[in-house]
Protein backbone atom coordinates (compact mmCIF):
# COMPACT_ATOMS: atom_id res chain seq x y z
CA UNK A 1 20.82 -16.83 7.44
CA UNK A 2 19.67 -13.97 5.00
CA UNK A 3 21.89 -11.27 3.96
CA UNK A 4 21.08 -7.98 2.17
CA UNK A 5 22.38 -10.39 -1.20
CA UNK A 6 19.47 -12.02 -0.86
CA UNK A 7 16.68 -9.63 -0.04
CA UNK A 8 18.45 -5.97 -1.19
CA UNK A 9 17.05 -2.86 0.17
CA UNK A 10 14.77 -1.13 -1.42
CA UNK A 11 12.70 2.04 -0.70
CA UNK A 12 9.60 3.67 -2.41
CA UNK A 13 10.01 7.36 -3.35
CA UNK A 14 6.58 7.89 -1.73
CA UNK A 15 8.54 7.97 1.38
CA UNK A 16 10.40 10.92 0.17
CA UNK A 17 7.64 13.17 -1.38
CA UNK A 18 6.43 14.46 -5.09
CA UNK A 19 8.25 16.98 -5.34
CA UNK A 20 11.88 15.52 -6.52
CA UNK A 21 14.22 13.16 -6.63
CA UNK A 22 16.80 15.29 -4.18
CA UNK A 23 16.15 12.61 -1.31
CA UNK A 24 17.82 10.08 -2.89
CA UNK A 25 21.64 11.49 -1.96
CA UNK A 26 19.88 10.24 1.81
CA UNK A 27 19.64 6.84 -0.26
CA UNK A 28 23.51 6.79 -0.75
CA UNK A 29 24.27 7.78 3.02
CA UNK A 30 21.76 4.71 3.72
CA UNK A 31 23.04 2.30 1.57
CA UNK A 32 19.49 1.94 -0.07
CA UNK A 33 20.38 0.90 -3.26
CA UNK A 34 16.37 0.42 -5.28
CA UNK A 35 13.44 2.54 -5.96
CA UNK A 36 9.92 1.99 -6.78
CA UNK A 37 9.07 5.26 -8.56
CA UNK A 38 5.86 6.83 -8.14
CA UNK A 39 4.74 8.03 -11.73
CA UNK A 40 3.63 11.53 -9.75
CA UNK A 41 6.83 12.60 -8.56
CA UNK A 42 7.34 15.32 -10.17
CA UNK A 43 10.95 14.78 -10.62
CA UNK A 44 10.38 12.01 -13.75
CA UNK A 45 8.11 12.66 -16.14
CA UNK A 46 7.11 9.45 -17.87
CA UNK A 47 7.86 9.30 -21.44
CA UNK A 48 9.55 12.68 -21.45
CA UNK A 49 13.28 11.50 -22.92
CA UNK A 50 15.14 14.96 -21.24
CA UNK A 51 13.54 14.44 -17.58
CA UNK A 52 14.29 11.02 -17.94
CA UNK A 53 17.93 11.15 -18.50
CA UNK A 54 18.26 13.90 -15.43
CA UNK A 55 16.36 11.13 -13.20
CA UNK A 56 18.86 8.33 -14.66
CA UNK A 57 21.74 10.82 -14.13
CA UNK A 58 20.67 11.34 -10.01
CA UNK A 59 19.97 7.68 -9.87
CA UNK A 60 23.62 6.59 -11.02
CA UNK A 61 25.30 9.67 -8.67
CA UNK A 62 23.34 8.27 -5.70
CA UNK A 63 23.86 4.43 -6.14
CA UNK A 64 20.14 3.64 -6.73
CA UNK A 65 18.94 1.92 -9.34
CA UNK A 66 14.89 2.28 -10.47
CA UNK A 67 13.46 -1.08 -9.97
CA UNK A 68 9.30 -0.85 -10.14
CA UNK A 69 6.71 1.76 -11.00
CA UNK A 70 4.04 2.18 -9.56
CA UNK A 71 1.10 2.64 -11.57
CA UNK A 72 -1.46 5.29 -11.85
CA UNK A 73 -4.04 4.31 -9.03
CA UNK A 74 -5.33 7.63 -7.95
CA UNK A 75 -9.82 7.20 -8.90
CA UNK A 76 -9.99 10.55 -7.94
CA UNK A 77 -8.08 11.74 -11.00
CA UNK A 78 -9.59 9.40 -12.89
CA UNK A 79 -7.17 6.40 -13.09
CA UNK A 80 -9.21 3.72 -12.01
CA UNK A 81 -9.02 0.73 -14.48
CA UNK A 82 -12.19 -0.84 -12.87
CA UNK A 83 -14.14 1.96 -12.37
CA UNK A 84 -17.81 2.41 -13.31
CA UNK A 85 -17.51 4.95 -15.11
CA UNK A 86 -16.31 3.66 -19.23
CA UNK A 87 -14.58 7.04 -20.14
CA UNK A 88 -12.49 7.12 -16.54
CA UNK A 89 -12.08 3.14 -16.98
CA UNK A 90 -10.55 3.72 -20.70
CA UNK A 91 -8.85 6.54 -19.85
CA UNK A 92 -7.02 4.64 -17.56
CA UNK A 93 -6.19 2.13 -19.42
CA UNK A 94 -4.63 4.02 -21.50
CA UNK A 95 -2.03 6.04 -19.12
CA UNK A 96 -1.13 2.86 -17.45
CA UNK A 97 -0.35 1.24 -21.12
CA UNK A 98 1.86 3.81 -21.81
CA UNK A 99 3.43 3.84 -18.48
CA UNK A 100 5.48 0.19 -19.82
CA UNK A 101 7.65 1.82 -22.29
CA UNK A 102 8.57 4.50 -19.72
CA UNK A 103 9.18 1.77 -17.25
CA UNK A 104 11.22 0.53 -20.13
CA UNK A 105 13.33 3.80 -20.45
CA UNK A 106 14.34 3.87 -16.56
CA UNK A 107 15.07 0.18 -16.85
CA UNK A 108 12.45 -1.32 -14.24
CA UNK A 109 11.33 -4.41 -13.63
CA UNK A 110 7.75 -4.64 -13.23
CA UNK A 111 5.16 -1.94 -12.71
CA UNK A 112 2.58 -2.36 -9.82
CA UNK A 113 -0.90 -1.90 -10.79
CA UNK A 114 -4.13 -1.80 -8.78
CA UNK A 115 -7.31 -3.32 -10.31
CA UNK A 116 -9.61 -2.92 -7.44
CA UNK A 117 -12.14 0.28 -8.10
CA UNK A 118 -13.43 -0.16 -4.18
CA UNK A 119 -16.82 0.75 -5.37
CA UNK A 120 -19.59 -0.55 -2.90
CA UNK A 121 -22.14 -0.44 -6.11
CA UNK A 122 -20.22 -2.79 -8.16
CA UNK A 123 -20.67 -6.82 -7.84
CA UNK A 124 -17.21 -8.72 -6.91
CA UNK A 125 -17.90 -10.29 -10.60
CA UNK A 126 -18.40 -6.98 -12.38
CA UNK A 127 -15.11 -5.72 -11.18
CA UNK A 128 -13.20 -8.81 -11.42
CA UNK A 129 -14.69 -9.13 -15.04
CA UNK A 130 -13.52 -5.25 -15.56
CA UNK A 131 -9.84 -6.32 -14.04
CA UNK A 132 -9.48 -8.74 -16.42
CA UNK A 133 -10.14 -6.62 -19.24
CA UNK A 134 -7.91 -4.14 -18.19
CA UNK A 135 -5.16 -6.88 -17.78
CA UNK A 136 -5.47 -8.05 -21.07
CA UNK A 137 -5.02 -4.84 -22.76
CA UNK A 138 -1.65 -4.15 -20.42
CA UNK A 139 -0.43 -7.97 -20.82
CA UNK A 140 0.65 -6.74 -24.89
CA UNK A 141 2.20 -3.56 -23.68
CA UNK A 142 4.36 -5.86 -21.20
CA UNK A 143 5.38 -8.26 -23.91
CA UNK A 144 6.32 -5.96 -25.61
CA UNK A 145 8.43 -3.89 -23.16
CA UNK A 146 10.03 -6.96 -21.20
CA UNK A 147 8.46 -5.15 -18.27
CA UNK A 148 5.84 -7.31 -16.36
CA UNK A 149 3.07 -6.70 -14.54
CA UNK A 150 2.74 -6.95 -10.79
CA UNK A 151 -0.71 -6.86 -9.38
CA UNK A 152 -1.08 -5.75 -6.01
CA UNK A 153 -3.54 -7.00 -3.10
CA UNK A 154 -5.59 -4.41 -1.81
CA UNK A 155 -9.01 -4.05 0.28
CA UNK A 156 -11.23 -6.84 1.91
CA UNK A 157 -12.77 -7.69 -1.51
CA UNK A 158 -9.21 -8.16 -3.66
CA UNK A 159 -6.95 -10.18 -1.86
CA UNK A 160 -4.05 -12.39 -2.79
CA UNK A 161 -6.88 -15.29 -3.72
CA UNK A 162 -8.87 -12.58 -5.76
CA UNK A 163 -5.35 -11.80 -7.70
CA UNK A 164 -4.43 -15.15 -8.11
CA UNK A 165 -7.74 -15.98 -10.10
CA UNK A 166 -7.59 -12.53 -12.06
CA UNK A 167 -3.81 -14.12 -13.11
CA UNK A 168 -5.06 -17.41 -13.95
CA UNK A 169 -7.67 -16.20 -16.34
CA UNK A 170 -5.09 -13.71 -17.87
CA UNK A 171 -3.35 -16.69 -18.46
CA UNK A 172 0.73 -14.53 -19.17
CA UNK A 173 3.50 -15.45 -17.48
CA UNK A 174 4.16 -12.22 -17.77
CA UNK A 175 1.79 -11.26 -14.46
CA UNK A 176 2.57 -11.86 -11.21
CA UNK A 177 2.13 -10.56 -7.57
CA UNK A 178 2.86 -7.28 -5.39
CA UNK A 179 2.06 -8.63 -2.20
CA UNK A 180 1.10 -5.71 -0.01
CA UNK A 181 2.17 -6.09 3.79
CA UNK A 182 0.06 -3.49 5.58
CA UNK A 183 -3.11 -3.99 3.26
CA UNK A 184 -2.95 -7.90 3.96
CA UNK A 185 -2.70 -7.15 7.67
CA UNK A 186 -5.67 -4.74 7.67
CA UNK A 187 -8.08 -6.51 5.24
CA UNK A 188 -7.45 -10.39 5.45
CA UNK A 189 -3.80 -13.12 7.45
CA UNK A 190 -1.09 -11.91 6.09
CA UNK A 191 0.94 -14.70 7.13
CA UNK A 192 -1.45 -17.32 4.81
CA UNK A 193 -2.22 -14.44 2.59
CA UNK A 194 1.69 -13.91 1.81
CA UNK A 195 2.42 -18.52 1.73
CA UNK A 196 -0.64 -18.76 -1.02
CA UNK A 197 1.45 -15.66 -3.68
CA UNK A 198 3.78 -18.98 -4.23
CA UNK A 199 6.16 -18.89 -7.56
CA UNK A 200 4.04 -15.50 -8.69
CA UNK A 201 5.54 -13.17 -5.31
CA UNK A 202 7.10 -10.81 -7.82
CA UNK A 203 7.80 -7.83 -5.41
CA UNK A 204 6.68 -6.42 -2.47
CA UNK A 205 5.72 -3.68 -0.15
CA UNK A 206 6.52 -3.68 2.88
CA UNK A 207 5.02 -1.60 5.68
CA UNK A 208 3.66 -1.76 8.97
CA UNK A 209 -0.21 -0.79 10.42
CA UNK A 210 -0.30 1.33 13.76
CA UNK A 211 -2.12 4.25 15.31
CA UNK A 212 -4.94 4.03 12.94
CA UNK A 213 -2.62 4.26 9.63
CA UNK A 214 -0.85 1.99 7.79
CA UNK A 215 2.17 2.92 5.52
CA UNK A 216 4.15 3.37 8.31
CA UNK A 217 7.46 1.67 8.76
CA UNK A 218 8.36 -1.84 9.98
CA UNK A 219 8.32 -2.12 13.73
CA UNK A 220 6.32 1.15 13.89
CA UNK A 221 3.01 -0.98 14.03
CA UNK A 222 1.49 -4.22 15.08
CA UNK A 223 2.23 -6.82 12.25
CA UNK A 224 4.87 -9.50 13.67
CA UNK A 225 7.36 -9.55 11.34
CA UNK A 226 9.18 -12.71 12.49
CA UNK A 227 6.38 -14.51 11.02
CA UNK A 228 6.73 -12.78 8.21
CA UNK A 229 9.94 -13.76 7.75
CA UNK A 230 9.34 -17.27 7.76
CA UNK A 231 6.08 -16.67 5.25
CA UNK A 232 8.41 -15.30 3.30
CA UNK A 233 11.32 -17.63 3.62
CA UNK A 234 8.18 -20.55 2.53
CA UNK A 235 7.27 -18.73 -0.55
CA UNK A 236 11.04 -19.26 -1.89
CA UNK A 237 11.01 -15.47 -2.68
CA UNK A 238 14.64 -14.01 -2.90
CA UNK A 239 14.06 -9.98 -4.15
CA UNK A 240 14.36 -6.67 -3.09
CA UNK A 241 12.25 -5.98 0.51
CA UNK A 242 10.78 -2.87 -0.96
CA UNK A 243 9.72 -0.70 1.72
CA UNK A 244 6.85 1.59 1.13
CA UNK A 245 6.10 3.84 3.95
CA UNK A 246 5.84 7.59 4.81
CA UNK A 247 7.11 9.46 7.99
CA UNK A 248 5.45 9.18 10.64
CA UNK A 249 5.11 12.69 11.47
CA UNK A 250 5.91 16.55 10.27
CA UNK A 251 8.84 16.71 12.19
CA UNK A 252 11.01 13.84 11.13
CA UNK A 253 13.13 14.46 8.06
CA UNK A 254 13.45 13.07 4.85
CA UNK A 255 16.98 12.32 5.96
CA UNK A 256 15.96 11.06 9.20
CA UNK A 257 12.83 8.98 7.26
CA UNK A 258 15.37 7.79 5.25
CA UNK A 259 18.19 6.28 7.76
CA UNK A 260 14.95 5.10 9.84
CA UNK A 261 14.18 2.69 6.97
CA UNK A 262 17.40 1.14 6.72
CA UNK A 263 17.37 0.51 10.27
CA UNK A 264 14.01 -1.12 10.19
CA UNK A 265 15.46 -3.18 6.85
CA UNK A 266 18.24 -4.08 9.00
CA UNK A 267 16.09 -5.78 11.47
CA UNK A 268 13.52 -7.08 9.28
CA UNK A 269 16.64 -9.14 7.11
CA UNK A 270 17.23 -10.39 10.94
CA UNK A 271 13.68 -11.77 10.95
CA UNK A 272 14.89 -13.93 7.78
């Protein structure tokens, strides 16, 4: 049987807004002990060595220690590595390079990227030829940093066999997987989906799909996650179950968000 040894708990600070860090004392009370940091927040400001050491300083008072980033994903504000657009598409490039050595500073692991630009104009080859060249100019940044690269699967058109050939052309050991629970539900089987990451699972996110949203939290949607505890169990993954999920409404609290998701971890390490 699984134990929270094996699979830790882990929770995504998108669940607990941009504003701060000041949700993680709910971490403590939870027992959550790892982040995945949204670059965003405004309580860290990558690369900036005095908001750093305040976000360190919260982490260690709270128990929680920073264990991904997420990287800058937004298209809208112009981070999409595989965009059409050259200036956006370097531009980019660029802020996610940099994000490493922050990554670095806060001692993560592994910072997520996405490389899909879900433009309808652009041929599956032109953007998988445009992922690639985005990978290669991170793949130095993580060699150099000891933090590695986790590629996540998104929409219908870059799923986990889309990721696996971008990482077998990158040809680094230093890129792996970020296999993406609700997006693999809504877009292609999770359950094969999650058995073909193999040796390169290198993290996860784990949320549910339900009332017309996903990002919700485990057991809050439709996805059976007793098979996706024996998916998982196949794979020969043992890391933190990073969940990365939002409340489900206005009224429910950070606090009550928070407590919420360790119940749902609870159940899920049940499942495995």
């Amino acid at each position: 049987m699984a134990s929270p040894h094996d699979f830790p708990p882990g929770l995504a600070s998108v669940g607990i807004g941009a504003e701060d860090f000041t949700g993680l004392v709910h971490y403590r009370e939870a027992g959550i002990r790892f982040l995945e940091v949204e670059p965003l927040n405004r309580g860290w400001i990558p690369g900036d060595a005095a908001s750093t050491r305040s976000f360190l300083e919260l982490c260690k008072a709270n128990g929680v220690t920073p264990h991904s980033v997420h990287g800058y994903f937004f298209p809208h504000l112009g981070h999409g590595m595989t965009s059409p657009d050259a200036a956006a598409r370097g531009e980019a490039i660029r802020l996610n390079r940099a994000l490493f050595h922050a990554a670095r500073d806060i001692g993560a692991r592994y910072v997520v990227e996405h490389l899909q630009a879900a433009c309808e104009d652009q041929s599956p080859e032109d953007e998988m030829a445009m992922a690639l060249e985005a990978l290669r100019q991170l793949v130095p940044e993580a060699e150099r940093t000891g933090v590695r690269i986790a590629v996540e699967n998104l929409g219908p058109r870059w799923g986990v066999r889309q990721v696996q050939q971008l990482i077998g052309l990158a040809g680094s050991d230093h890129v792996g997987i970020c296999f993406d629970t609700g997006h693999a539900a809504l877009y292609g089987n999770l359950f094969e989906d999650l058995r073909l990451c193999g040796d390169r699972l290198m993290g996860l996110h784990v949320h549910d799909c339900g009332g017309g949203a996903d990002h919700v939290l485990p057991y809050r949607g439709f996805i059976d996650w007793k098979r996706f505890g024996a998916a998982l169990r196949e794979t020969g993954y043992r890391g933190v179950l990073m969940i990365e999920a939002r409340r489900s409404s206005e009224s429910e609290t950070t606090r009550d968000f928070v407590l919420a998701a360790r119940q749902a971890y609870d159940r899920l390490v049940g499942e495995l």
